[in-house]
Protein backbone atom coordinates (compact mmCIF):
# COMPACT_ATOMS: atom_id res chain seq x y z
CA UNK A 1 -250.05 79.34 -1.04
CA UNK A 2 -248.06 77.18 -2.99
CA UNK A 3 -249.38 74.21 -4.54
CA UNK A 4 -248.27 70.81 -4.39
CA UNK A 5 -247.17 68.75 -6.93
CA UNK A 6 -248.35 64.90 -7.30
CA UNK A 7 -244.55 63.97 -6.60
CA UNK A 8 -244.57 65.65 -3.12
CA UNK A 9 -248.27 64.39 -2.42
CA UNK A 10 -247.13 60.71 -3.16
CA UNK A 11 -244.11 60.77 -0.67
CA UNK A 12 -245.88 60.82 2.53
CA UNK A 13 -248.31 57.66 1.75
CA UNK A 14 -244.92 55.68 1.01
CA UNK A 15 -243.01 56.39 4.30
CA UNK A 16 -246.36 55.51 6.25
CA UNK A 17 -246.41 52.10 4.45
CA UNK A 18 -242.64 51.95 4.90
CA UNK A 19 -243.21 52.29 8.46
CA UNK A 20 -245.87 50.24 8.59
CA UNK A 21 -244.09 47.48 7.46
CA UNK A 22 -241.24 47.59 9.68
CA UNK A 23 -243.40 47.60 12.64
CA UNK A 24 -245.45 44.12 11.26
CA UNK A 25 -241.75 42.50 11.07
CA UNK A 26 -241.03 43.37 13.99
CA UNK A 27 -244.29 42.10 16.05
CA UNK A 28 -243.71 38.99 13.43
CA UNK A 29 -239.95 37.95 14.43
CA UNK A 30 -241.33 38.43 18.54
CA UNK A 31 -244.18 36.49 18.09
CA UNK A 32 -242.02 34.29 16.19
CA UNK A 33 -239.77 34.02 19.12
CA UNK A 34 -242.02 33.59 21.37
CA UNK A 35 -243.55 30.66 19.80
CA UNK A 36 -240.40 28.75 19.35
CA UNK A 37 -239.11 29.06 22.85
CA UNK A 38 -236.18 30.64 22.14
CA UNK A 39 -235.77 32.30 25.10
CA UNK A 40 -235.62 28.25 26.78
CA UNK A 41 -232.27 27.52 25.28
CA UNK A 42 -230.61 30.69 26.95
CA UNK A 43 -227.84 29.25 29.41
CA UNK A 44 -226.35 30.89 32.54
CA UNK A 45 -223.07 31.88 31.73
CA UNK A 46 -220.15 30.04 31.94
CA UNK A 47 -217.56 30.70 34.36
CA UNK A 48 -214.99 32.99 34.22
CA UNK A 49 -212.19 31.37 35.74
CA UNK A 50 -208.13 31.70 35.29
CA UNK A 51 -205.70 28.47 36.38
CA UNK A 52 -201.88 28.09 36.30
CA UNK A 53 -199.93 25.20 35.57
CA UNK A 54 -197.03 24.66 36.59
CA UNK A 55 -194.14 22.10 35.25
CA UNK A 56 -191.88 20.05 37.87
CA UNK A 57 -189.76 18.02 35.70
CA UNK A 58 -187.15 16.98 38.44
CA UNK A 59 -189.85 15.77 40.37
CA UNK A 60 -188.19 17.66 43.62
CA UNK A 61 -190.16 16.73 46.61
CA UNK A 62 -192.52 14.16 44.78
CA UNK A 63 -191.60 11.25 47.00
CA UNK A 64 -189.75 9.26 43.93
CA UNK A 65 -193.19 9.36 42.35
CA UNK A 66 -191.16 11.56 39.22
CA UNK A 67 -192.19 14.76 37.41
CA UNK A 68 -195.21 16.61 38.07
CA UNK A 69 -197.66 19.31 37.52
CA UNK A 70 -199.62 21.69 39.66
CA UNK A 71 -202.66 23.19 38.54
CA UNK A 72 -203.66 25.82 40.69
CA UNK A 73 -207.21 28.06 40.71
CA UNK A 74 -206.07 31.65 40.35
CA UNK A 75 -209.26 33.79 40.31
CA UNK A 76 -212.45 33.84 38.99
CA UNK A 77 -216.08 31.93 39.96
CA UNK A 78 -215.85 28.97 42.34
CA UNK A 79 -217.53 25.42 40.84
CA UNK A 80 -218.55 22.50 42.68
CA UNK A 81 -215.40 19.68 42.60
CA UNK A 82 -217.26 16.65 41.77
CA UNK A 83 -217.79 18.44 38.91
CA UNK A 84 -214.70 19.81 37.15
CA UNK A 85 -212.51 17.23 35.73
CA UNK A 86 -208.85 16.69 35.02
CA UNK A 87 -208.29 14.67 31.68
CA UNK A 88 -205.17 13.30 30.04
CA UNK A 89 -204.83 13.52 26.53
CA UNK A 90 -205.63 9.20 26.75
CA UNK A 91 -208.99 10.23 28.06
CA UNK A 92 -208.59 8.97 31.44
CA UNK A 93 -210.18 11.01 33.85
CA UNK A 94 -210.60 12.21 37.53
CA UNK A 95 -212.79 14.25 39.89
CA UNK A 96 -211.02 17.41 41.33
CA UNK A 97 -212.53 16.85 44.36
CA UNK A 98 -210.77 13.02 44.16
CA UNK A 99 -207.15 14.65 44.14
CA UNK A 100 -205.42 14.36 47.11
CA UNK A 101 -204.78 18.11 46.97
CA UNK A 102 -208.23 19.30 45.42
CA UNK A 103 -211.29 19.56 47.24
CA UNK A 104 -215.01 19.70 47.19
CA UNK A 105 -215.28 23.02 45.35
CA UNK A 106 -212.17 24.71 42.87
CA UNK A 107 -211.83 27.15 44.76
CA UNK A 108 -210.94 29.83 46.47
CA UNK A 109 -207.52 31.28 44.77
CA UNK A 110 -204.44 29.15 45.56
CA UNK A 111 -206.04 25.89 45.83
CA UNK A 112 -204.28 23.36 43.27
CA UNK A 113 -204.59 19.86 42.04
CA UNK A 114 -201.26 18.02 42.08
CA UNK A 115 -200.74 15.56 39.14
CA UNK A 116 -198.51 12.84 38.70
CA UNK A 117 -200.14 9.56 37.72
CA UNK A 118 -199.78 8.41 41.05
CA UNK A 119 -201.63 7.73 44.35
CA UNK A 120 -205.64 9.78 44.47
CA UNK A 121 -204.71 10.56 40.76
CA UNK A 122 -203.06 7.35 39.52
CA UNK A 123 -205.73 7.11 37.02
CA UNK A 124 -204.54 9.69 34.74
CA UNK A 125 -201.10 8.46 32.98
CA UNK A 126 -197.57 9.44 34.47
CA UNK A 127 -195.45 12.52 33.03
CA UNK A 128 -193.71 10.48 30.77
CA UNK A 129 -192.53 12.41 27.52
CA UNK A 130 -193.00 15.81 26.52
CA UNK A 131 -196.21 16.79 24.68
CA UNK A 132 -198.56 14.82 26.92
CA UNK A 133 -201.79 16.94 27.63
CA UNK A 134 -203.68 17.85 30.39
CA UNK A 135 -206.88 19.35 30.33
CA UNK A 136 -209.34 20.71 33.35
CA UNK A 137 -212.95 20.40 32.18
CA UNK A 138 -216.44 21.35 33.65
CA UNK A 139 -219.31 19.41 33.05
CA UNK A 140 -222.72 21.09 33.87
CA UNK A 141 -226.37 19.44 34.55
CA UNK A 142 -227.49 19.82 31.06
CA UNK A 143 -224.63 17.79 29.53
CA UNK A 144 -222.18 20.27 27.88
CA UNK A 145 -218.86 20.86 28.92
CA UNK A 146 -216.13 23.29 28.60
CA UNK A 147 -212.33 23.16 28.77
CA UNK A 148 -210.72 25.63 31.35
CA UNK A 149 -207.08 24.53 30.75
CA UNK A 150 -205.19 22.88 27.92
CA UNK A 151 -201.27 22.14 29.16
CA UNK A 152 -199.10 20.24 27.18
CA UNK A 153 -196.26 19.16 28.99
CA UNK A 154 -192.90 21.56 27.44
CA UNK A 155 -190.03 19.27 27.63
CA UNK A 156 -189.02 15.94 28.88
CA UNK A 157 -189.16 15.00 32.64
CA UNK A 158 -185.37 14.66 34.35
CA UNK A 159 -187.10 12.47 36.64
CA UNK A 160 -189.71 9.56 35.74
CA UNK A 161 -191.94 7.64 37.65
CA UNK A 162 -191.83 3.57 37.39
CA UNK A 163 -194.90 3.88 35.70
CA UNK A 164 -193.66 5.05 32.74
């Protein structure tokens, strides 16, 4: 039977601690976890959502009101209307659920929110120039937000409403 050598002996005592070690950080960082509340700061996700915008510079069947833009709910989760947002880039701000065309949930596919600076919406600003923004936003209970959409308008209206 061959003998060992002190090298071999030595090896096996050195893994054991090795392992030994990585188990004790391990129990460590989940105690450690545990004791901060981490796991209380996990959110429920947001939603996965897709909108369309789309650009009516003549203003064609806007009553004289000018140009406008529709921003319509393609797919994805359905929220609660009083609290999604649309925003101009003057931070003037409306309910979707206030828009004559919205509703009291975004939602389901097809359903739009027609904006023009005008009537149920007239407190965003009109379509005046190009590069004015647009932006649907969510707001949830515990007081964060997301943006959904960010549309800048492309070029300049044809048609303008008095407004402007």
């Amino acid at each position: 039977m061959p003998s060992q050598t002190p090298a071999r002996r030595g090896v096996s005592p050195v893994i054991g601690v090795a392992l030994m070690l990585v188990v004790v950080v391990l129990l460590a960082a989940i105690l450690g976890i545990m004791v901060t509340g981490f796991g209380d700061t996990l959110r429920e996700p947001r939603p996965q959502v897709a909108f369309d915008v789309s650009y009516h510079p003549d203003g064609e069947g806007n009553s004289g009101s000018g140009a406008y833009i529709n921003i319509s709910h393609d797919r994805g989760s359905f929220e609660d209307g009083d609290s999604v947002f649309v925003v101009d880039d003057s931070g003037n701000r409306i309910a979707w659920e206030d828009v004559w065309t919205g509703g009291p949930q975004v939602g389901p596919a097809g359903e739009y929110a027609h904006i023009d600076g005008e009537g149920s919406d007239g407190v965003l600003n009109p379509i005046c120039n190009a590069g004015q923004r647009y932006r649907v936003i969510i707001e949830y209970e515990d007081g964060s937000s997301q943006m959904l959409v960010d549309y800048e308008i492309p070029s300049d209206p044809t048609s303008t409403s008095s407004n402007c």
